[in-house]
PDB file of N, CA and C in Angstrom:
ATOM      1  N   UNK A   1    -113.406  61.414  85.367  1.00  0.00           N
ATOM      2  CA  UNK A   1    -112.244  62.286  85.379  1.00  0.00           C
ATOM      3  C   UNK A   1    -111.032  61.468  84.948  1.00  0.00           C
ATOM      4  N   UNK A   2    -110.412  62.238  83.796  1.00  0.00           N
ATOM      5  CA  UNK A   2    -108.795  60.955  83.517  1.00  0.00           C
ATOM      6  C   UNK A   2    -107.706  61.474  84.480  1.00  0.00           C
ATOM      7  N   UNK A   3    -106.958  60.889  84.488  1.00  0.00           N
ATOM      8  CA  UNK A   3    -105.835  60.925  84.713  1.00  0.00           C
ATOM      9  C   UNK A   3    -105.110  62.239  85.417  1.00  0.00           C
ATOM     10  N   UNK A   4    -105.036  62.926  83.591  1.00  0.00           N
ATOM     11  CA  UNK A   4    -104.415  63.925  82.723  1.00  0.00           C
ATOM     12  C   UNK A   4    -105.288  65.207  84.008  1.00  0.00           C
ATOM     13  N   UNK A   5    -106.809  64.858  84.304  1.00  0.00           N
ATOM     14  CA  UNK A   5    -107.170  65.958  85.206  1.00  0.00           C
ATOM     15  C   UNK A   5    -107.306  66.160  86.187  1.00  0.00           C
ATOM     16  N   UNK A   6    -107.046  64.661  87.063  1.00  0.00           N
ATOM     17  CA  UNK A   6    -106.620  64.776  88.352  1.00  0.00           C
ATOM     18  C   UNK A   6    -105.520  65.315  88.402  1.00  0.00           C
ATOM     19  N   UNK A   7    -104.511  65.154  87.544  1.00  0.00           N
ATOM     20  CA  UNK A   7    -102.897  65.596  88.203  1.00  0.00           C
ATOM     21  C   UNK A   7    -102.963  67.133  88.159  1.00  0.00           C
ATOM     22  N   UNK A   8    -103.587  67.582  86.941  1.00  0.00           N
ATOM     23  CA  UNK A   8    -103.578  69.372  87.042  1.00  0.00           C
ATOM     24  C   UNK A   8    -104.954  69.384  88.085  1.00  0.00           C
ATOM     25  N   UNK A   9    -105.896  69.225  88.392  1.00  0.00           N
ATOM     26  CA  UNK A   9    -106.577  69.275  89.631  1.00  0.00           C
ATOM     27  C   UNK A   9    -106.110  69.679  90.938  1.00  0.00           C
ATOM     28  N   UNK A  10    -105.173  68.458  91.018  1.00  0.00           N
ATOM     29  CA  UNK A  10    -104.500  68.131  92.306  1.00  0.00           C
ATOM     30  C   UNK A  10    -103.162  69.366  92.499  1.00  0.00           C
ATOM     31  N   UNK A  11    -102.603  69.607  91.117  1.00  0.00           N
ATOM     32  CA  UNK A  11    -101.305  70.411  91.147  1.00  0.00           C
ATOM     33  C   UNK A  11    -102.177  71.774  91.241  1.00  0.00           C
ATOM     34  N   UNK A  12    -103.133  72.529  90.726  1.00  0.00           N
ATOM     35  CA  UNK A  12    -103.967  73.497  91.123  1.00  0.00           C
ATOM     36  C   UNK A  12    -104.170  73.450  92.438  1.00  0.00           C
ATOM     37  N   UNK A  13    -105.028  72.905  92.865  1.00  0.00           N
ATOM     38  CA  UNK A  13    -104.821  72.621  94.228  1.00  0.00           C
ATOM     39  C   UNK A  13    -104.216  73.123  95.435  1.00  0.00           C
ATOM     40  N   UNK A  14    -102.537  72.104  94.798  1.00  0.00           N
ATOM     41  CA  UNK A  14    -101.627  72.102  95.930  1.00  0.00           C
ATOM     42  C   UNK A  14    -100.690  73.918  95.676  1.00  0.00           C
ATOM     43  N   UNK A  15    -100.989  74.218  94.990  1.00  0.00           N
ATOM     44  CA  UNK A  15    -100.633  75.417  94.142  1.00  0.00           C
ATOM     45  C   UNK A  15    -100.884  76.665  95.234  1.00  0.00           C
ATOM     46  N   UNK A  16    -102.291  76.627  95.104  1.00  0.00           N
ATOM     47  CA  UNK A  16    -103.481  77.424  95.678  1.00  0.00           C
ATOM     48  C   UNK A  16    -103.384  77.546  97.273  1.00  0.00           C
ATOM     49  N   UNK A  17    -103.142  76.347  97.603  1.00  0.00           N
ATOM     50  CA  UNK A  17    -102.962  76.489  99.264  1.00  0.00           C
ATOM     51  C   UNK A  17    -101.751  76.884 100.493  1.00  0.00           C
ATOM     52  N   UNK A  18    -100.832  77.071  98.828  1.00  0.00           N
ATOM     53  CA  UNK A  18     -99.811  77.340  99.698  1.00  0.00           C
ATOM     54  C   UNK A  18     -99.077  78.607  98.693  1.00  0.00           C
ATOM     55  N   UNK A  19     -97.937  79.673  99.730  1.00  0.00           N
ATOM     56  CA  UNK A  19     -97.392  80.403  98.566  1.00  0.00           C
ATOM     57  C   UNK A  19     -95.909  79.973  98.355  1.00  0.00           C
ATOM     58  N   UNK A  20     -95.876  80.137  97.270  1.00  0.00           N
ATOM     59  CA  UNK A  20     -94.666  79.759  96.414  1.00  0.00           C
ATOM     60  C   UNK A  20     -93.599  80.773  95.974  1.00  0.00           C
ATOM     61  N   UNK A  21     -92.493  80.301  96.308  1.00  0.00           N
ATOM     62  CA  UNK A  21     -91.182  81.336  96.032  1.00  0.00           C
ATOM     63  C   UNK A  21     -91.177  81.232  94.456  1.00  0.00           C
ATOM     64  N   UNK A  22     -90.380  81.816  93.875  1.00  0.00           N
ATOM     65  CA  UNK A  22     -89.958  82.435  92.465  1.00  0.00           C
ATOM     66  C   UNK A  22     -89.171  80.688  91.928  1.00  0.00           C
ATOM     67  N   UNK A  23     -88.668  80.353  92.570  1.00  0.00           N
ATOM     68  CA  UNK A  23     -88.131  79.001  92.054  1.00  0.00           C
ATOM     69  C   UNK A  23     -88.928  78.095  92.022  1.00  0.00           C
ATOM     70  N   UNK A  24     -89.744  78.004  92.761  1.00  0.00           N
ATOM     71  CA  UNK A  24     -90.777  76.703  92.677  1.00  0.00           C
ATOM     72  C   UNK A  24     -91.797  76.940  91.752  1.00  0.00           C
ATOM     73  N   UNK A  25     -92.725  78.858  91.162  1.00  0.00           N
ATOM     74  CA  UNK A  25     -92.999  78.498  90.348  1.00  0.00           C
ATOM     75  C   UNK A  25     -92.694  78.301  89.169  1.00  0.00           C
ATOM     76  N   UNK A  26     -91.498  78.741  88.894  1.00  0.00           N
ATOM     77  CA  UNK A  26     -90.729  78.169  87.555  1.00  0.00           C
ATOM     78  C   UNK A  26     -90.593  76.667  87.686  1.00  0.00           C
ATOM     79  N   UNK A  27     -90.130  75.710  88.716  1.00  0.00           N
ATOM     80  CA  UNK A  27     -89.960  74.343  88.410  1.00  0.00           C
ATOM     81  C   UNK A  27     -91.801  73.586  87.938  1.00  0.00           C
ATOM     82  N   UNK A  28     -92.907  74.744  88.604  1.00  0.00           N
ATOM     83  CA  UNK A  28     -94.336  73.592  88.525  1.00  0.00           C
ATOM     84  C   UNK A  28     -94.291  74.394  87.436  1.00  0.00           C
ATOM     85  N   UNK A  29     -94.222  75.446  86.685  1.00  0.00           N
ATOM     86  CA  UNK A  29     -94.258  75.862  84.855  1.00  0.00           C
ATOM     87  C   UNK A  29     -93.476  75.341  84.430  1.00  0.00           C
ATOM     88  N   UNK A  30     -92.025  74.731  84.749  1.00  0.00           N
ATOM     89  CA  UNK A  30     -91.651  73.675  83.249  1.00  0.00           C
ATOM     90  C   UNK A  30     -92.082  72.165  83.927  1.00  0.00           C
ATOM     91  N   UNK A  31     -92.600  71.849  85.135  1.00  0.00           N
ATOM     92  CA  UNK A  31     -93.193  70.271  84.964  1.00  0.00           C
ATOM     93  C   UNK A  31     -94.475  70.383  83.904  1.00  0.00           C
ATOM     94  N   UNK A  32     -95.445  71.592  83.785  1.00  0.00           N
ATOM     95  CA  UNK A  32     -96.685  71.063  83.271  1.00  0.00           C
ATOM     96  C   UNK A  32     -95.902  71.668  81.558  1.00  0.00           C
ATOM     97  N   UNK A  33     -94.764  72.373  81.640  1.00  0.00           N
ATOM     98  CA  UNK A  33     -94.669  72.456  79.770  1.00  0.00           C
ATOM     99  C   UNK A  33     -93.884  70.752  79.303  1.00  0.00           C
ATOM    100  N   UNK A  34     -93.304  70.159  80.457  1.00  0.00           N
ATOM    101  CA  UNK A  34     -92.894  69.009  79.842  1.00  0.00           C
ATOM    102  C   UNK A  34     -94.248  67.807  80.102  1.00  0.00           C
ATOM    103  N   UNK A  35     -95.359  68.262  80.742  1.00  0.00           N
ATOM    104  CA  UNK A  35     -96.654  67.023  80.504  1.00  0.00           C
ATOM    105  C   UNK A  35     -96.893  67.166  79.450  1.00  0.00           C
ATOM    106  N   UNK A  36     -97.227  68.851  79.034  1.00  0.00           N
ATOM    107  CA  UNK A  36     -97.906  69.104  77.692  1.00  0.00           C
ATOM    108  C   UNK A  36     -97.330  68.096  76.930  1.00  0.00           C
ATOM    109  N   UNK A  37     -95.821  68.713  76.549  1.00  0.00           N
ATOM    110  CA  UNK A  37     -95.046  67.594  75.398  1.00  0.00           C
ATOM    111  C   UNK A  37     -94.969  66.373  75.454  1.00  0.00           C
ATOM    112  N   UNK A  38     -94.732  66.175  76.419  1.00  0.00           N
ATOM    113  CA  UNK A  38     -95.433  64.363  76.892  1.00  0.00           C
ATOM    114  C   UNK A  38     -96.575  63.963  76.039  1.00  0.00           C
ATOM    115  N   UNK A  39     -98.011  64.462  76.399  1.00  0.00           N
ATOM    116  CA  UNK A  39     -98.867  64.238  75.824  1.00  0.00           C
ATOM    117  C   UNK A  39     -99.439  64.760  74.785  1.00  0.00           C
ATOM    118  N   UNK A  40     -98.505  65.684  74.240  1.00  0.00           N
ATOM    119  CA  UNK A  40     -98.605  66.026  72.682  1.00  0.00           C
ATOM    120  C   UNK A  40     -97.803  65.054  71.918  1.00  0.00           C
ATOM    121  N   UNK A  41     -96.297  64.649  72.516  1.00  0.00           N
ATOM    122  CA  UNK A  41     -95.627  63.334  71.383  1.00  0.00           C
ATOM    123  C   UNK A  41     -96.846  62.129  71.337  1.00  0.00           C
ATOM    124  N   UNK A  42     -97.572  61.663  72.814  1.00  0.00           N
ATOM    125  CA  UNK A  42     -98.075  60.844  72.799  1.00  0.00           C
ATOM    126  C   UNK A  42     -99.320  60.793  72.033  1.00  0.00           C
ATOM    127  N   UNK A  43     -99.887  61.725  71.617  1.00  0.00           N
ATOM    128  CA  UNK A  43    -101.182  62.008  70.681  1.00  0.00           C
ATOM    129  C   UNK A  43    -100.710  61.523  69.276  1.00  0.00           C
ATOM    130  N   UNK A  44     -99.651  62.027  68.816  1.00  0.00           N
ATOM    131  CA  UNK A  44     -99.231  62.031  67.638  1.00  0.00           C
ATOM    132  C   UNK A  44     -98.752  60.681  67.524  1.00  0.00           C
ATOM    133  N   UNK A  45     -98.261  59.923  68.572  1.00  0.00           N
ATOM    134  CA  UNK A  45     -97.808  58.158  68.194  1.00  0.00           C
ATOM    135  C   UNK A  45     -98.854  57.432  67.072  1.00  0.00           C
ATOM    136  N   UNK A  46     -98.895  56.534  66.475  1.00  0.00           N
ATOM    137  CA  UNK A  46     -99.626  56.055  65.859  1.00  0.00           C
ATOM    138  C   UNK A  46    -100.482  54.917  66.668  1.00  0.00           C
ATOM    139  N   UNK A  47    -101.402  54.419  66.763  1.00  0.00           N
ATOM    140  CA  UNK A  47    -102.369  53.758  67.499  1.00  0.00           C
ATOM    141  C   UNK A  47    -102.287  52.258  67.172  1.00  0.00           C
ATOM    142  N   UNK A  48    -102.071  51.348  68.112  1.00  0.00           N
ATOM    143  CA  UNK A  48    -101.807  49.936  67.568  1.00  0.00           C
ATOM    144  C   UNK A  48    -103.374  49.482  67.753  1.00  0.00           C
ATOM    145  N   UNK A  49    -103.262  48.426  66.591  1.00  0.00           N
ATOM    146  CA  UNK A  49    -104.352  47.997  66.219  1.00  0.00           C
ATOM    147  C   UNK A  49    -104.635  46.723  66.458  1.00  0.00           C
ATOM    148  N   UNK A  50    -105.347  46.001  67.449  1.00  0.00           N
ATOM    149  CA  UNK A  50    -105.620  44.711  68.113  1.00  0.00           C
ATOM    150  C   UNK A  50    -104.518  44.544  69.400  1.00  0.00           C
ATOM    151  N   UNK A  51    -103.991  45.467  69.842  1.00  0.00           N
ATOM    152  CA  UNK A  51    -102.436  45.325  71.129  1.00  0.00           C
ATOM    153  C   UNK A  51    -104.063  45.085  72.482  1.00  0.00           C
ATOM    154  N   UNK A  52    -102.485  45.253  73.456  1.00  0.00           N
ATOM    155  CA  UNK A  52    -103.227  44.966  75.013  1.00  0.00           C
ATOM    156  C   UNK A  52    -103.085  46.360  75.085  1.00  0.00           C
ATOM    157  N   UNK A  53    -104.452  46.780  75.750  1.00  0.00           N
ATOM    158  CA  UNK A  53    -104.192  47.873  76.313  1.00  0.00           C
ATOM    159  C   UNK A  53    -103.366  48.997  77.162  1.00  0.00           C
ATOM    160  N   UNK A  54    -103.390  49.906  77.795  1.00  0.00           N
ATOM    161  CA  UNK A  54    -102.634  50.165  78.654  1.00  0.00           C
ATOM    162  C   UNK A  54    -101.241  50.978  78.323  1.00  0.00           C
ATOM    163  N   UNK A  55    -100.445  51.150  79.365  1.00  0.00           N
ATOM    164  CA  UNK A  55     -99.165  51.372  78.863  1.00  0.00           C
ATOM    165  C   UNK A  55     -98.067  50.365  78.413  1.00  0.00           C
ATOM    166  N   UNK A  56     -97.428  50.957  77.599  1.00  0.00           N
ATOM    167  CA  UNK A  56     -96.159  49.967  77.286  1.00  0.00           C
ATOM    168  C   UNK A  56     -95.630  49.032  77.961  1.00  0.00           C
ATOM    169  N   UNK A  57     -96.056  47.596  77.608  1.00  0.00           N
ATOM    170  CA  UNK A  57     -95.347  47.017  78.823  1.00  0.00           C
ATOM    171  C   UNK A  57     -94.254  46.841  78.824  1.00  0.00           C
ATOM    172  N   UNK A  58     -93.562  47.023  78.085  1.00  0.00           N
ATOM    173  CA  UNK A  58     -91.864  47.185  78.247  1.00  0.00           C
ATOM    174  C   UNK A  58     -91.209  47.981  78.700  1.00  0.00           C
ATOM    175  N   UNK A  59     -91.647  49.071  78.910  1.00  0.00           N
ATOM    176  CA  UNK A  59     -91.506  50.618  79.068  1.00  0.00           C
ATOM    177  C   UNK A  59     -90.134  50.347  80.344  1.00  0.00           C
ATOM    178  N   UNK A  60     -90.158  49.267  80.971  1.00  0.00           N
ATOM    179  CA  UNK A  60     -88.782  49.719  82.018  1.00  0.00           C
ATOM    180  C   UNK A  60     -87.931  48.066  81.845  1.00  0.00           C
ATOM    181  N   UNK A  61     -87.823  47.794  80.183  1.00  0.00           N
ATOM    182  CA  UNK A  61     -87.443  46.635  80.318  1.00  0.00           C
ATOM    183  C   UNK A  61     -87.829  45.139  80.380  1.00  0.00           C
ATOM    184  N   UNK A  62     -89.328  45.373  81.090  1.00  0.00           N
ATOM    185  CA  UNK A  62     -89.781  43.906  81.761  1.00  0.00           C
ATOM    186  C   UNK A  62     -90.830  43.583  80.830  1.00  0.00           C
ATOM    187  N   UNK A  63     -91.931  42.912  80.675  1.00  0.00           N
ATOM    188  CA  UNK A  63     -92.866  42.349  80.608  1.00  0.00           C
ATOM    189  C   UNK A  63     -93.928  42.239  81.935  1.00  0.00           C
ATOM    190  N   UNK A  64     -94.695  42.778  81.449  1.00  0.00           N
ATOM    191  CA  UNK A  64     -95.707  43.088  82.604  1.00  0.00           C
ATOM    192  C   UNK A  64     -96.945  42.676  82.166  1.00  0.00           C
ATOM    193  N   UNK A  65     -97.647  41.515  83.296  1.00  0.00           N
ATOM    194  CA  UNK A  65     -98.880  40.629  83.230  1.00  0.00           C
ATOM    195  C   UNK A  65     -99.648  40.956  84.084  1.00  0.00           C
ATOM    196  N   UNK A  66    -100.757  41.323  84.648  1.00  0.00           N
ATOM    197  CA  UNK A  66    -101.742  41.309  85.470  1.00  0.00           C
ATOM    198  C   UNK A  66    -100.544  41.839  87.061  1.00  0.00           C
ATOM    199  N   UNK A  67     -99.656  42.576  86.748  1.00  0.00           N
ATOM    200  CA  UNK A  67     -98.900  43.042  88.077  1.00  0.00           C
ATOM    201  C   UNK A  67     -97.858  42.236  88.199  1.00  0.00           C
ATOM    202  N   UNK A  68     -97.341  41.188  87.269  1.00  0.00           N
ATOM    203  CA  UNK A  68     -96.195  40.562  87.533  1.00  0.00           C
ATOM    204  C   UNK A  68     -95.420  40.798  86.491  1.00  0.00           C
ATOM    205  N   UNK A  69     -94.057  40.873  87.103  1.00  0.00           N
ATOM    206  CA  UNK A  69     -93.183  41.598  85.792  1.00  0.00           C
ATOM    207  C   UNK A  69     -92.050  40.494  85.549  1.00  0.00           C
ATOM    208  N   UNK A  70     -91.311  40.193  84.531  1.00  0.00           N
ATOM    209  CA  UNK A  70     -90.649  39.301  84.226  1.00  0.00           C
ATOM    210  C   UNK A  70     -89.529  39.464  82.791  1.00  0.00           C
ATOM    211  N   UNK A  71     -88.284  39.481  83.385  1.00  0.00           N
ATOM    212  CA  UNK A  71     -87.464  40.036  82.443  1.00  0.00           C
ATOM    213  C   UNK A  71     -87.508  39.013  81.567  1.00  0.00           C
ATOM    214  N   UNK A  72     -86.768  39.546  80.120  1.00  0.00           N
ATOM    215  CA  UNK A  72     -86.541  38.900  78.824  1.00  0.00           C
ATOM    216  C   UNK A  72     -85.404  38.876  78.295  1.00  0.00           C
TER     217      UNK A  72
END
């Protein structure tokens, strides 16, 4: 299972077990229209070729090694 289907799993789920006012389900319909676009820009990125896996390790600035982060 990735990621991508635990979180709608889990947001189904938490959805299902409880009822929801008129505002909350509009805020969980635009969180999953902004995953979509999330992971529709991210499809379309171009794919690096020989990189480290994973996510960006810069992504908040740092450099990130095996869990240790270290500014530049």
């Amino acid at each position: 299972m990735t990621d991508k289907q635990a979180r709608q799993d889990a947001t189904d789920a938490a959805a299902k077990a409880r009822r929801l006012d008129a505002a909350a389900k509009r805020a969980l319909a635009e969180a999953e229209a902004r995953r979509k676009a999330y992971d529709a820009a991210e499809a379309n990125r171009p794919k690096e070729i020989g990189g480290r896996g994973g996510l960006e390790p810069v992504r908040y600035g740092d450099w990130e090694v095996k869990g240790i982060a270290s500014d530049f």
